[in-house]
N, C-alpha and C. Protein backbone atom coordinates (compact mmCIF):
# COMPACT_ATOMS: atom_id res chain seq x y z
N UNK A 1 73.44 58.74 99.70
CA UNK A 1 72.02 58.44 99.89
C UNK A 1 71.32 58.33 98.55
N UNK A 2 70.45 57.43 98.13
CA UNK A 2 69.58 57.28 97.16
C UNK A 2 69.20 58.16 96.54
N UNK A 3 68.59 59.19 97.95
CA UNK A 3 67.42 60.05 97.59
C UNK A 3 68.10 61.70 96.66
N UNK A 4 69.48 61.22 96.72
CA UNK A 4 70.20 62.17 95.92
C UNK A 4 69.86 61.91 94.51
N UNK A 5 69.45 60.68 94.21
CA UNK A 5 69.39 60.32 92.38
C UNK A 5 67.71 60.95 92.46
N UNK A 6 67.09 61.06 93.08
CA UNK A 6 65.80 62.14 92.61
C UNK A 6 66.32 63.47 91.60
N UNK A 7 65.08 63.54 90.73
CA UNK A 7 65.31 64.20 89.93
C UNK A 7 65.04 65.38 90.47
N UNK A 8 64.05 65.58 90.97
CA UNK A 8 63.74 67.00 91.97
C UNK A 8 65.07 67.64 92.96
N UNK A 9 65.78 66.61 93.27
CA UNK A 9 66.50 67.39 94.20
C UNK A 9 68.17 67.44 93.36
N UNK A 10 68.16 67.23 92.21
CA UNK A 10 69.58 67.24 91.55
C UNK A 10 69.91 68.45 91.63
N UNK A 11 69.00 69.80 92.19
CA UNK A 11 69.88 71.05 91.72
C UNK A 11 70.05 71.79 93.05
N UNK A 12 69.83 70.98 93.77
CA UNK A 12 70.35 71.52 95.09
C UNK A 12 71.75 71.63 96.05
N UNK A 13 72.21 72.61 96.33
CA UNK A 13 73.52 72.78 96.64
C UNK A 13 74.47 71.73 97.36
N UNK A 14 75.55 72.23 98.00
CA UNK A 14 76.20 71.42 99.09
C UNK A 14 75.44 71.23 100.73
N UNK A 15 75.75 72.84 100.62
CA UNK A 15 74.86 73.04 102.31
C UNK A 15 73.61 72.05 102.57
N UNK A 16 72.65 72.60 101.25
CA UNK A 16 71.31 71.96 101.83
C UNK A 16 71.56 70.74 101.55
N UNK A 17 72.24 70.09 100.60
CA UNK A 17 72.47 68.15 100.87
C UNK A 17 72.73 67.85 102.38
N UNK A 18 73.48 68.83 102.46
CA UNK A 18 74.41 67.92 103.83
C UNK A 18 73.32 67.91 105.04
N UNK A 19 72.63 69.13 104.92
CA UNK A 19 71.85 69.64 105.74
C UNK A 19 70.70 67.96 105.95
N UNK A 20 70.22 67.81 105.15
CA UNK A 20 69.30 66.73 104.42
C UNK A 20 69.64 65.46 104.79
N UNK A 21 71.18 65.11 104.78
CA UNK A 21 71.90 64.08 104.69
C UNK A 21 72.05 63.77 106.37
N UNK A 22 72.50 64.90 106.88
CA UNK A 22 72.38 64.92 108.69
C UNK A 22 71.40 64.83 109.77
N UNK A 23 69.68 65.61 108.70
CA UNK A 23 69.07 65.29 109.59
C UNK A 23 67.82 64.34 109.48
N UNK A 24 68.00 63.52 107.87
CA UNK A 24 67.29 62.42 107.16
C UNK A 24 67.99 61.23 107.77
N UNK A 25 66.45 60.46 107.58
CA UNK A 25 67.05 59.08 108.14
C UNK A 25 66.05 57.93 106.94
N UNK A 26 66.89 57.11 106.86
CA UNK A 26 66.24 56.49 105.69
C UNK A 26 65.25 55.48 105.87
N UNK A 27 63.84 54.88 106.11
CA UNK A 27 62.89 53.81 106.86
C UNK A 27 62.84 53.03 105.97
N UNK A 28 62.94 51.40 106.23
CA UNK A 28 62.12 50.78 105.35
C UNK A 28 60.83 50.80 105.91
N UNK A 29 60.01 50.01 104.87
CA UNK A 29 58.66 49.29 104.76
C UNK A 29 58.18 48.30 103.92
N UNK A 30 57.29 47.39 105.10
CA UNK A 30 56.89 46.32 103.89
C UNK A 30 55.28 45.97 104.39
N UNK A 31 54.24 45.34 103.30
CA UNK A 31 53.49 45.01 103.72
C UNK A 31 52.28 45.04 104.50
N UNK A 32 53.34 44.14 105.10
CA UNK A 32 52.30 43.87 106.79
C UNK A 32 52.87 45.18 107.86
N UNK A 33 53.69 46.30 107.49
CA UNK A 33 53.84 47.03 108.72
C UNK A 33 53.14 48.32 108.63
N UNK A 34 53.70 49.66 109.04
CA UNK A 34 53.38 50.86 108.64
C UNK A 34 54.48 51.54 108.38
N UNK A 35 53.69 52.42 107.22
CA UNK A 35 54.86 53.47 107.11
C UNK A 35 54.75 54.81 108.16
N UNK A 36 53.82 55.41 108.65
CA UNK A 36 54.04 55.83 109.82
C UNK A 36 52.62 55.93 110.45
N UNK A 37 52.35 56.49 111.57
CA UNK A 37 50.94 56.00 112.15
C UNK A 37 50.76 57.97 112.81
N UNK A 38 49.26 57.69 112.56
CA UNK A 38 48.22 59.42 112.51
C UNK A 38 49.29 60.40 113.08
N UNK A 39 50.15 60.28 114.26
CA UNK A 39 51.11 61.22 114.72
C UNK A 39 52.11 61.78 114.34
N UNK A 40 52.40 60.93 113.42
CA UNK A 40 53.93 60.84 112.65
C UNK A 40 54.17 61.93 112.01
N UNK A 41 53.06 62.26 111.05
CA UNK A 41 53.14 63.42 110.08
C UNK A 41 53.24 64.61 110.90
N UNK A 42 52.94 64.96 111.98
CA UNK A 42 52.99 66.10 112.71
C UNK A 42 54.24 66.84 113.53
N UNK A 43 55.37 65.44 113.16
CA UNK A 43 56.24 65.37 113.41
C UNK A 43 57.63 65.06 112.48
N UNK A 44 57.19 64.30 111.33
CA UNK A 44 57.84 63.91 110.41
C UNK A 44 57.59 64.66 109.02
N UNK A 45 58.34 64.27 108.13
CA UNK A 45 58.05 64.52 106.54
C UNK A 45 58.66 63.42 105.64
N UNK A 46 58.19 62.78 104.64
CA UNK A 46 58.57 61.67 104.19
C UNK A 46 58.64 61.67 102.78
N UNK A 47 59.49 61.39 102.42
CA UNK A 47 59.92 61.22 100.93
C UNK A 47 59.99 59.84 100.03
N UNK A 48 59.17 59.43 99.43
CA UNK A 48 59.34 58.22 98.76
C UNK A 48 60.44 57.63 97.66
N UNK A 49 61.21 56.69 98.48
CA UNK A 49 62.42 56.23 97.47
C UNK A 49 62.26 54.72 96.37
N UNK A 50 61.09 54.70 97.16
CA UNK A 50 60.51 53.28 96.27
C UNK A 50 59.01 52.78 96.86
N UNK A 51 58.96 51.65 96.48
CA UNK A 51 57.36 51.01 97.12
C UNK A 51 56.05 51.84 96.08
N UNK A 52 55.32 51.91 96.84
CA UNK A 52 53.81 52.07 96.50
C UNK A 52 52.85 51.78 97.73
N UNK A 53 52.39 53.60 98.20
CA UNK A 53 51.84 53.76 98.80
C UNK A 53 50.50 53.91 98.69
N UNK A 54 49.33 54.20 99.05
CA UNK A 54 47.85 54.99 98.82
C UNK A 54 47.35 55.39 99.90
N UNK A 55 47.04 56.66 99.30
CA UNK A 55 46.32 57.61 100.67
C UNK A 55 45.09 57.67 100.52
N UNK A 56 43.86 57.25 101.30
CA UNK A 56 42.61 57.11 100.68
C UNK A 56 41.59 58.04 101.83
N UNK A 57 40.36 57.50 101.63
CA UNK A 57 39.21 58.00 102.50
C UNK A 57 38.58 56.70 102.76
N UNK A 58 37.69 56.19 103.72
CA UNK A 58 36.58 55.34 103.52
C UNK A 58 35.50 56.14 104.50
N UNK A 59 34.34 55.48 103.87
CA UNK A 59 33.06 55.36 104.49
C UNK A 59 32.95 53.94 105.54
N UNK A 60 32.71 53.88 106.65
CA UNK A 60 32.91 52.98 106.99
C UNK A 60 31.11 52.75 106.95
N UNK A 61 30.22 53.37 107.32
CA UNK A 61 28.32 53.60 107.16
C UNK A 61 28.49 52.76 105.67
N UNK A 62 28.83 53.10 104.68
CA UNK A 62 28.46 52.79 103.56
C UNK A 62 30.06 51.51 102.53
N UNK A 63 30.63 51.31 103.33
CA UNK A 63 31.84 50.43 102.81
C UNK A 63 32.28 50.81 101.44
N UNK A 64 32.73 52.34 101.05
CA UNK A 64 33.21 52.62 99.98
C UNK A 64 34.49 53.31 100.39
N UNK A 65 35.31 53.41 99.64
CA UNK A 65 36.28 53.92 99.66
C UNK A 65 37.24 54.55 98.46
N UNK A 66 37.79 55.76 97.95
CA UNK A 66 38.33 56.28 97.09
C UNK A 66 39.74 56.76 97.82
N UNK A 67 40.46 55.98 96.91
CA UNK A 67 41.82 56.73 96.53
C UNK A 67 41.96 57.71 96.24
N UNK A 68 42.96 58.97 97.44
CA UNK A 68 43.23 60.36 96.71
C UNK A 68 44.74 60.15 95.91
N UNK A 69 45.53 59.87 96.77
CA UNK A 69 47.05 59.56 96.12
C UNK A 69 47.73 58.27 95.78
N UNK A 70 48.05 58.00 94.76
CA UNK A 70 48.98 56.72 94.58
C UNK A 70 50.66 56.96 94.69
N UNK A 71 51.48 56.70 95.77
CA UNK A 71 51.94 57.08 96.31
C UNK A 71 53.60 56.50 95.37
N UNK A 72 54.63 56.64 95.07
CA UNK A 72 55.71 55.67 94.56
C UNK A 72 56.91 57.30 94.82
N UNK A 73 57.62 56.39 94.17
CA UNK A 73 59.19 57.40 94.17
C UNK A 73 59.16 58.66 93.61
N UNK A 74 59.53 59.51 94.78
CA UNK A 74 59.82 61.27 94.28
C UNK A 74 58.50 61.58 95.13
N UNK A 75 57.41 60.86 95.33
CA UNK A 75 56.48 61.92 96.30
C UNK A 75 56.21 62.30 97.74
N UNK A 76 55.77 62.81 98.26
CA UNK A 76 56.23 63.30 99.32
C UNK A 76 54.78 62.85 100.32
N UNK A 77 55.26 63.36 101.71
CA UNK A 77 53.90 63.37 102.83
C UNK A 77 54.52 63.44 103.56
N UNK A 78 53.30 64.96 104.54
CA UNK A 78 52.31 64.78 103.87
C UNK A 78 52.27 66.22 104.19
N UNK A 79 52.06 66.83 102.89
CA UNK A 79 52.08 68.38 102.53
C UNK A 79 51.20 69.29 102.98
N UNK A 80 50.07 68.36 103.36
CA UNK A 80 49.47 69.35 104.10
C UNK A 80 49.81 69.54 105.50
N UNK A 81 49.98 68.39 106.20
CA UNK A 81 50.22 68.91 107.79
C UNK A 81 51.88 70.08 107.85
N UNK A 82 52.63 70.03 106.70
CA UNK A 82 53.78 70.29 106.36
C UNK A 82 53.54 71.94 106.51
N UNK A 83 52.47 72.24 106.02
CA UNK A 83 51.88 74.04 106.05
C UNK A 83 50.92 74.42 106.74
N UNK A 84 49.81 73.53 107.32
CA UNK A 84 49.06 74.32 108.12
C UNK A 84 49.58 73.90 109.79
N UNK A 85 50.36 72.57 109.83
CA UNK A 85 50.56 72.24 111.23
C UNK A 85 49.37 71.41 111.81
N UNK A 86 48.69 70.95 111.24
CA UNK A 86 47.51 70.56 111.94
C UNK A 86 47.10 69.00 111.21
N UNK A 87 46.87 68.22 112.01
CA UNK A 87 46.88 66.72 111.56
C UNK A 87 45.82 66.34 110.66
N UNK A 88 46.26 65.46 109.80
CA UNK A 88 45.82 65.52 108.34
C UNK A 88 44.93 63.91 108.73
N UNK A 89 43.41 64.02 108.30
CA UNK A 89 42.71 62.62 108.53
C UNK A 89 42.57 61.78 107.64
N UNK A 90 43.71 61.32 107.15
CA UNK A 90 43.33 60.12 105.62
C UNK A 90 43.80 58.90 106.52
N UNK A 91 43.56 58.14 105.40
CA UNK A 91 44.13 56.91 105.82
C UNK A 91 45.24 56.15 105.11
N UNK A 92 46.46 55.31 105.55
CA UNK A 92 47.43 55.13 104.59
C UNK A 92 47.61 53.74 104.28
N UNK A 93 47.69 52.99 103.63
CA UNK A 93 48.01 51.60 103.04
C UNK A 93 49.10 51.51 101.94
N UNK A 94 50.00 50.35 102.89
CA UNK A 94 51.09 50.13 101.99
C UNK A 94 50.61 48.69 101.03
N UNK A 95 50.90 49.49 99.39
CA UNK A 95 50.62 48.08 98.29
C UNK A 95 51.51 47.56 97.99
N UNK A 96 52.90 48.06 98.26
CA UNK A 96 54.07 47.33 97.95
C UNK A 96 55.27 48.17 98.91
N UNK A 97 56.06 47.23 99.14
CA UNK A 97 57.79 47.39 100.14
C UNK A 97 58.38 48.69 99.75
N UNK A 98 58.94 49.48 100.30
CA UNK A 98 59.93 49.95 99.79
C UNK A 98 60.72 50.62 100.72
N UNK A 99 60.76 51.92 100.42
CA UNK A 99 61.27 53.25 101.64
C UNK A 99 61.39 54.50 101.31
N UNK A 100 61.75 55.42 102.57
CA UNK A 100 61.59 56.66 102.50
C UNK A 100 62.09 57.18 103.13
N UNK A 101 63.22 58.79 102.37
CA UNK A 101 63.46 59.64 103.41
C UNK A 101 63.14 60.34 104.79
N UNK A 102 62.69 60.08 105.92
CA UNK A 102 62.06 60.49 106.93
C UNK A 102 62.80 62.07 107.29
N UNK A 103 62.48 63.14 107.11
CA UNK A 103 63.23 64.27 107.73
C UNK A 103 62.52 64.92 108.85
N UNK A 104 62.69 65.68 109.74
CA UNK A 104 61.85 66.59 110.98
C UNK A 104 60.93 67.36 110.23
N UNK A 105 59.60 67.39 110.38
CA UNK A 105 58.76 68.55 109.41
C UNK A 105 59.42 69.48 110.12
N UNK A 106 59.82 69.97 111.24
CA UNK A 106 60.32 71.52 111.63
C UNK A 106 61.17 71.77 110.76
N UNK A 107 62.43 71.30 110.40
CA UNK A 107 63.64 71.40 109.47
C UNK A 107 62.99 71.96 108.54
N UNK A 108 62.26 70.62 107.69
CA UNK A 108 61.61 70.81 106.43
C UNK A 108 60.92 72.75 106.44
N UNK A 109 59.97 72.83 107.05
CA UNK A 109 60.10 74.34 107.52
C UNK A 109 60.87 75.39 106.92
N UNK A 110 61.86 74.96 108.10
CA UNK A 110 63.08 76.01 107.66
C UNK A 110 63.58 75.92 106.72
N UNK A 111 63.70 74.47 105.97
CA UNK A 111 64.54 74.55 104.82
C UNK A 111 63.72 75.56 103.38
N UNK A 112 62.39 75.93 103.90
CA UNK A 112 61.44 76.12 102.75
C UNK A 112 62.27 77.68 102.55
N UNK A 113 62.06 77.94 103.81
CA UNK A 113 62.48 79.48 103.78
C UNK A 113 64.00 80.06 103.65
N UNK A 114 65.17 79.12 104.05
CA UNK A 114 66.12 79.53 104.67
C UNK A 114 67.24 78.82 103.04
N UNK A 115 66.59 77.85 102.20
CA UNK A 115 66.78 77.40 100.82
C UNK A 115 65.67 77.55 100.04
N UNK A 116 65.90 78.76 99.12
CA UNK A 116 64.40 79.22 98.09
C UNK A 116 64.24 77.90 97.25
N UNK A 117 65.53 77.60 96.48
CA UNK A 117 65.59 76.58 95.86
C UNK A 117 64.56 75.20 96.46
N UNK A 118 64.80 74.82 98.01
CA UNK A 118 63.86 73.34 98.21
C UNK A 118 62.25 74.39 98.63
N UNK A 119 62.42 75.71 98.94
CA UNK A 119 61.16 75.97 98.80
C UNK A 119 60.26 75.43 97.62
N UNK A 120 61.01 75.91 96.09
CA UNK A 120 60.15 75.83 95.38
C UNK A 120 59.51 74.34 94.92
N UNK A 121 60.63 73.66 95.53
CA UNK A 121 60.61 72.38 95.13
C UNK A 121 59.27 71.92 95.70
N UNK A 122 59.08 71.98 96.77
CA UNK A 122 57.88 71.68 97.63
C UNK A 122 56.97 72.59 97.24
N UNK A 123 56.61 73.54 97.03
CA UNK A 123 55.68 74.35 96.19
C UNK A 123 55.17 73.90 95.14
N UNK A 124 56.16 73.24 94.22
CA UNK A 124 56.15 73.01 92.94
C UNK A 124 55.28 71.69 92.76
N UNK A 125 55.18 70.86 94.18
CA UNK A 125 54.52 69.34 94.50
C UNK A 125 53.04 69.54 94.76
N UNK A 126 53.23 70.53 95.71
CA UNK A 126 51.57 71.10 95.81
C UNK A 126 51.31 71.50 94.71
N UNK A 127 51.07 72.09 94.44
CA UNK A 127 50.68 72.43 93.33
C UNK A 127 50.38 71.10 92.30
N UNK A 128 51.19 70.36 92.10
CA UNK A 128 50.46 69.37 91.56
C UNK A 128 49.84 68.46 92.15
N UNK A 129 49.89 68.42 93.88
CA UNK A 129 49.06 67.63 94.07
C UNK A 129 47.69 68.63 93.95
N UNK A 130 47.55 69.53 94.13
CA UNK A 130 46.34 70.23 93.90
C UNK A 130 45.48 70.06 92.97
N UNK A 131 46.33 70.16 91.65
CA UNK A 131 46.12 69.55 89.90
C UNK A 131 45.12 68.40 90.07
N UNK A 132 45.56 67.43 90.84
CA UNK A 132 45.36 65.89 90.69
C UNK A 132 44.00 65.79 91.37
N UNK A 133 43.90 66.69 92.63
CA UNK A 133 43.11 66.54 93.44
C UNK A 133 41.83 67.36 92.37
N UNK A 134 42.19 68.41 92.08
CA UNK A 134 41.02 69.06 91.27
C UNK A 134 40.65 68.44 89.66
N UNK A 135 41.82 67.55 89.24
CA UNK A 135 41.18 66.71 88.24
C UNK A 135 40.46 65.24 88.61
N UNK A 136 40.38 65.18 89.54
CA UNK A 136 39.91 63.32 90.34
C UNK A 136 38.64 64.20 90.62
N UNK A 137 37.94 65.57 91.35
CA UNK A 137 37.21 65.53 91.32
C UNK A 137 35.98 66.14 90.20
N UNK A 138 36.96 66.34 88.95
CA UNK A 138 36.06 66.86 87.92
C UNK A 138 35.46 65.34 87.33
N UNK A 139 37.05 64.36 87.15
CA UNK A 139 36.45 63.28 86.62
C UNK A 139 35.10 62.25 87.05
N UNK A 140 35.04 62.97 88.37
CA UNK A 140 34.13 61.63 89.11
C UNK A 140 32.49 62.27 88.85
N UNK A 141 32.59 63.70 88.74
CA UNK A 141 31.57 64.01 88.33
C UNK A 141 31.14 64.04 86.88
N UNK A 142 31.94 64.14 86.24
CA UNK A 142 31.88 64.56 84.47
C UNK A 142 31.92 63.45 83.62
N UNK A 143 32.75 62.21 84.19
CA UNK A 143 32.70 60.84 83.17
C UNK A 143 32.32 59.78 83.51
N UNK A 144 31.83 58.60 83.48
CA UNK A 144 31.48 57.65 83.70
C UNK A 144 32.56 56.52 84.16
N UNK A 145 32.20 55.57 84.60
CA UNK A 145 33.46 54.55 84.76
C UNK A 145 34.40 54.21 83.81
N UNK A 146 34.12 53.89 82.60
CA UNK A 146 35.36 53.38 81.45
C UNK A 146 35.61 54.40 81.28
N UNK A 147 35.07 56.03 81.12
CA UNK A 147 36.05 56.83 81.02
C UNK A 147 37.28 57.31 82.03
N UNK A 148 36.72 57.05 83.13
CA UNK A 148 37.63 57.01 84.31
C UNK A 148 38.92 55.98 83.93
N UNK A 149 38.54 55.09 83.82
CA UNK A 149 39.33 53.77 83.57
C UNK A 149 40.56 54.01 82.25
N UNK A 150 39.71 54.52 81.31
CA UNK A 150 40.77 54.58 80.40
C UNK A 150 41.67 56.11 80.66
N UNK A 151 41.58 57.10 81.06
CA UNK A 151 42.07 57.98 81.16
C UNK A 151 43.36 57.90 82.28
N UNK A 152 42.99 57.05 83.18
CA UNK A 152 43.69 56.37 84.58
C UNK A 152 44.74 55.83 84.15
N UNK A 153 44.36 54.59 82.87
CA UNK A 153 45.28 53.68 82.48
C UNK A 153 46.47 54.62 81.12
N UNK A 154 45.91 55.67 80.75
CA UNK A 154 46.68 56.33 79.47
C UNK A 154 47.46 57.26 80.70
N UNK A 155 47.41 57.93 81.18
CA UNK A 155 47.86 58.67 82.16
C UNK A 155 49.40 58.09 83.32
N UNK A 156 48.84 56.67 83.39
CA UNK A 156 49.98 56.01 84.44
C UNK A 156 50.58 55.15 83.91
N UNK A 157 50.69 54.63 82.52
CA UNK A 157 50.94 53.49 81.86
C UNK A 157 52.64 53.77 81.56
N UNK A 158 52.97 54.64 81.48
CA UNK A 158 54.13 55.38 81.45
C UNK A 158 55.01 55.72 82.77
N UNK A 159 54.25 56.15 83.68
CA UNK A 159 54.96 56.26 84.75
C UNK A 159 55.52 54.77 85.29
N UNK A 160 56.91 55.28 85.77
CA UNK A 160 57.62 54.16 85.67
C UNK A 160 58.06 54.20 88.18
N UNK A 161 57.92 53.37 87.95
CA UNK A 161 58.88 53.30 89.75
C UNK A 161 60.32 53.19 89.37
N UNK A 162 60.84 53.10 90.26
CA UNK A 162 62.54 52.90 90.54
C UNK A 162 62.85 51.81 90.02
N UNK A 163 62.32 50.56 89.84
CA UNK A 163 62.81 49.18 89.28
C UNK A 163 61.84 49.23 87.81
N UNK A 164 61.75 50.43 87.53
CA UNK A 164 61.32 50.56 86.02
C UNK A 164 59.71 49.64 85.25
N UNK A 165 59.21 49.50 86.23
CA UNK A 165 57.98 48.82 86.33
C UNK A 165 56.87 50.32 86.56
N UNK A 166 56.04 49.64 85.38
CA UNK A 166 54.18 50.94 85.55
C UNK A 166 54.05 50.77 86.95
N UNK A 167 53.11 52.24 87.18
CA UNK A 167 52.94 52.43 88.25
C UNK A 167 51.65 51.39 88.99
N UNK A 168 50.92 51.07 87.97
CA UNK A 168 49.81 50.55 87.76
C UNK A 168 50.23 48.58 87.81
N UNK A 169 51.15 48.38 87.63
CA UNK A 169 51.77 47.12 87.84
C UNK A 169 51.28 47.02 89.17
N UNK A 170 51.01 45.40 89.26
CA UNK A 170 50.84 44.65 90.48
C UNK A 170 49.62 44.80 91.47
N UNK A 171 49.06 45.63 91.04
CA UNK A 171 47.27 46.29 91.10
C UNK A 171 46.18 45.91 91.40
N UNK A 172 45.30 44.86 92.33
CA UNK A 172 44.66 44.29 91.65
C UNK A 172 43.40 45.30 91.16
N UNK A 173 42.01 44.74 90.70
CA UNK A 173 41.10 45.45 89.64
C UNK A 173 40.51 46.18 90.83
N UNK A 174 40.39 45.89 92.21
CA UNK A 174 39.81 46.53 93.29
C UNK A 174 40.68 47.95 93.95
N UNK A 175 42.18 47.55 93.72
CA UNK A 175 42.68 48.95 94.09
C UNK A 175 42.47 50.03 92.44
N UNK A 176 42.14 49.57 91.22
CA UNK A 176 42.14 49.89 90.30
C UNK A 176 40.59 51.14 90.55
N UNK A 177 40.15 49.75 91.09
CA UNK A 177 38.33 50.99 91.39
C UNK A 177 38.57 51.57 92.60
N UNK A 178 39.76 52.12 93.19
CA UNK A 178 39.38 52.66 94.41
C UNK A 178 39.78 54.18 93.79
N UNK A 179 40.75 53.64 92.37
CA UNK A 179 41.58 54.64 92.13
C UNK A 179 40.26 55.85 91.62
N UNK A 180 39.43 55.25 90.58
CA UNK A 180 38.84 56.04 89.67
C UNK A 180 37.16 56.12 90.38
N UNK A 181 37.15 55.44 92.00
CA UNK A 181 35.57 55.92 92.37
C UNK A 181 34.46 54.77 92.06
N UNK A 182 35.25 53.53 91.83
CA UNK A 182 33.96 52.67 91.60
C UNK A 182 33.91 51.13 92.35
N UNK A 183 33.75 49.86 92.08
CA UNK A 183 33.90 48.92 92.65
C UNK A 183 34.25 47.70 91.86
N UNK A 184 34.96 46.84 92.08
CA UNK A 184 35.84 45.77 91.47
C UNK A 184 35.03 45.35 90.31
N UNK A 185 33.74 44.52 90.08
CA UNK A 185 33.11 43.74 89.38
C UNK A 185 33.12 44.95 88.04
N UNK A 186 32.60 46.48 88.89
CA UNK A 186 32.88 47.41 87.25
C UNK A 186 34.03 47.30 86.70
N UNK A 187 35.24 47.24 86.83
CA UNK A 187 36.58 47.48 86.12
C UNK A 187 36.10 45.75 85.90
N UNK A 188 36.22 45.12 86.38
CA UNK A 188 36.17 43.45 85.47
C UNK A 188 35.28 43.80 84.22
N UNK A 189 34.67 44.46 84.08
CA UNK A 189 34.04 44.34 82.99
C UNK A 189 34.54 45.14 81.47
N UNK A 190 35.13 46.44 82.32
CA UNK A 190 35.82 47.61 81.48
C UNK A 190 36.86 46.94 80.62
N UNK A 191 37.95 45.84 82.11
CA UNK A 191 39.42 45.19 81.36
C UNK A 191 38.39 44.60 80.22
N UNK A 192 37.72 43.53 81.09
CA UNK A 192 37.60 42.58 79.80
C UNK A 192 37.10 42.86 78.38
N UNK A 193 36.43 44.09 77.97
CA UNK A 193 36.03 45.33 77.02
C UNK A 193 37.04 45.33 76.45
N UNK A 194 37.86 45.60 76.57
CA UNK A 194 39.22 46.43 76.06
C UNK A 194 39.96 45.32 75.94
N UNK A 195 40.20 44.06 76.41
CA UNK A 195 41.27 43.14 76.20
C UNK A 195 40.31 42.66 74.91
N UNK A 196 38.98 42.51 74.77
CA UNK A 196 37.91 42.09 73.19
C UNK A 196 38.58 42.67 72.10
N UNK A 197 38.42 43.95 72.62
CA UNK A 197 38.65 45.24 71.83
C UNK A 197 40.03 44.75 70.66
N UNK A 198 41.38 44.55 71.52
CA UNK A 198 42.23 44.18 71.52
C UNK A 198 43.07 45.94 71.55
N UNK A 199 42.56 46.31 72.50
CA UNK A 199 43.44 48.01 72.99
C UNK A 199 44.65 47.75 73.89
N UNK A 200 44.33 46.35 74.71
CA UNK A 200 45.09 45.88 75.89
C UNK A 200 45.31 44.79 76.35
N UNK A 201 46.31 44.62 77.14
CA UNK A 201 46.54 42.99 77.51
C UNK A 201 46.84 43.31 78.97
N UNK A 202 46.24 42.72 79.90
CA UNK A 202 46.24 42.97 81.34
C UNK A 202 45.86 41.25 81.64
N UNK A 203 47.46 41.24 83.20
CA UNK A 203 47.13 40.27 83.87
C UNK A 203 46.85 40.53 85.34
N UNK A 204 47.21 39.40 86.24
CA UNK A 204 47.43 40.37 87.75
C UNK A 204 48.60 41.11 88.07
N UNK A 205 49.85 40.88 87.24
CA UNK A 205 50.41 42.00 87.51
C UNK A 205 50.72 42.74 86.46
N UNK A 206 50.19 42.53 85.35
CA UNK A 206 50.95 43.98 84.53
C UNK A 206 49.55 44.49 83.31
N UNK A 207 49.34 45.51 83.13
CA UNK A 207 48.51 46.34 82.10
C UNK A 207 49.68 46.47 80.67
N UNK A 208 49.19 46.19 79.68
CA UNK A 208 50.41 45.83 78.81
C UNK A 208 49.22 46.46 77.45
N UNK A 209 49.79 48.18 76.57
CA UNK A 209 49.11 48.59 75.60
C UNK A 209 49.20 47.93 74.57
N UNK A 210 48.27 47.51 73.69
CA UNK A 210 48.29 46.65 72.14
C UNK A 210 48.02 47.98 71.15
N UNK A 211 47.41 48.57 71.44
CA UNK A 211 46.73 49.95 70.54
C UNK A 211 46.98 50.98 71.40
N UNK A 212 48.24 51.62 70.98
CA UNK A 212 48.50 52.61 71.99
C UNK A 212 48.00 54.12 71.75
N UNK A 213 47.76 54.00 70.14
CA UNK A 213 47.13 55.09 69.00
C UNK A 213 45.89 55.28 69.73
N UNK A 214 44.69 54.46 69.17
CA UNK A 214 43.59 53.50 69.76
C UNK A 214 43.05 54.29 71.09
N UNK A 215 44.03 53.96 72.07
CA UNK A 215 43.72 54.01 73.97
C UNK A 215 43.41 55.73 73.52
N UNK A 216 44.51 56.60 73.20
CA UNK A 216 45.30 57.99 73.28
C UNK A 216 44.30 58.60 72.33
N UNK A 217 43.33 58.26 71.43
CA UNK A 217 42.73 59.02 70.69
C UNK A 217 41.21 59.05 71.44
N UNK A 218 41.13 57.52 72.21
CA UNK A 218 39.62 57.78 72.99
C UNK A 218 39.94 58.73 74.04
N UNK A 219 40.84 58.75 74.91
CA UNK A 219 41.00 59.85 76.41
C UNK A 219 40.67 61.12 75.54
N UNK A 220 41.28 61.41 74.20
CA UNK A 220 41.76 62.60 73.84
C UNK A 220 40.64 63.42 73.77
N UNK A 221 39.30 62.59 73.14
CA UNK A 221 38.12 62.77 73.03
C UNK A 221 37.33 63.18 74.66
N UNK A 222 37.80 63.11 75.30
CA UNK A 222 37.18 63.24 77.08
C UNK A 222 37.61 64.18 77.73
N UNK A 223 38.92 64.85 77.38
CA UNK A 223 39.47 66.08 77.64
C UNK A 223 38.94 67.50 76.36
């Protein structure tokens, strides 16, 4: 199985592979389908082996919407229904194909307790999704849009998916503002700032650093 080349799960034994291997089933996804629908999680647990997911909120009264998670290989869902048992209200959109380990959240469960080792592993996720969640909402209060923007772009420019492509690849400027809390026409204005600048080169599919010194010394200044 794929999901053996995760880096998270390389230090896990025989038992719990097999365990994993017997009661995982592997889904695709593309597009136009779903990766699973409001019930699923209450029942499932899902592991990302590729693609690009987002877990968001909208206002439907006011037509806004913010991105909590950008979803790609090694992350999981959905961690919360995973510990309290109780169905989690986001909403999910697939931005690109891929797939995912599907296991029983009951298993998952047991495996927390019954293997300390994938306990911590899953511990170790919360926890950073917690991080993420409590830094998205310092940023939205504390910086303005280009600081959002550039901190977004220094932060993910590095992270790579499974076919070795930014995470931020293939994007357009509207999932870009869903990421950091704002709306398309603002980031058109931020790129085009910064491509003047000459900090960056961005098309529709790729964010490409010119001044990588440059980008890393303005964020540095915001932290």
């Amino acid at each position: 199985m794929s999901w053996l080349q995760l880096d998270a799960f390389g230090v896990m034994g025989e038992q719990l592979q097999r365990e994993l291997e017997t009661h995982g089933t592997i889904i695709e996804f593309d597009r136009k389908g779903v990766v699973f629908d409001y019930d699923d999680t209450l029942q499932y647990f899902f592991i990302f082996l590729s693609g690009k997911v987002k877990v968001f909120q909208m206002s439907l009264t006011h037509a806004k919407e913010q991105t909590i998670y950008l979803m790609s290989r090694g992350d999981m869902f959905d961690t919360v229904a995973l510990l309290d048992g109780q169905a989690h209200e986001v909403m999910v959109e697939i931005l690109e194909a891929g797939s995912a380990l599907r296991l029983p959240i009951g298993k998952v469960r047991e495996w927390m307790y019954d293997y300390p080792i994938f306990g911590e592993i899953i511990l170790k996720y919360v926890a950073h999704q917690l991080r993420h969640v409590e830094e998205l909402a310092s940023d939205l209060t504390l910086l303005d849009t280009q600081e959002r923007l550039l901190k977004l772009i220094v932060q993910n420019i590095e992270r790579k998916d499974a076919h070795g492509h930014g995470i931020l690849d293939g994007l357009s400027h509207t999932e870009l503002a869903n990421l950091i809390g704002t709306v398309r026409h603002v980031v058109d204005r931020h790129m085009k700032k910064l491509r003047e600048e000459g900090v960056l080169e961005s098309t529709r599919k790729k964010i490409t650093l010119k001044n990588h010194e440059q980008l890393l010394e303005r964020v540095k200044n915001l932290l």
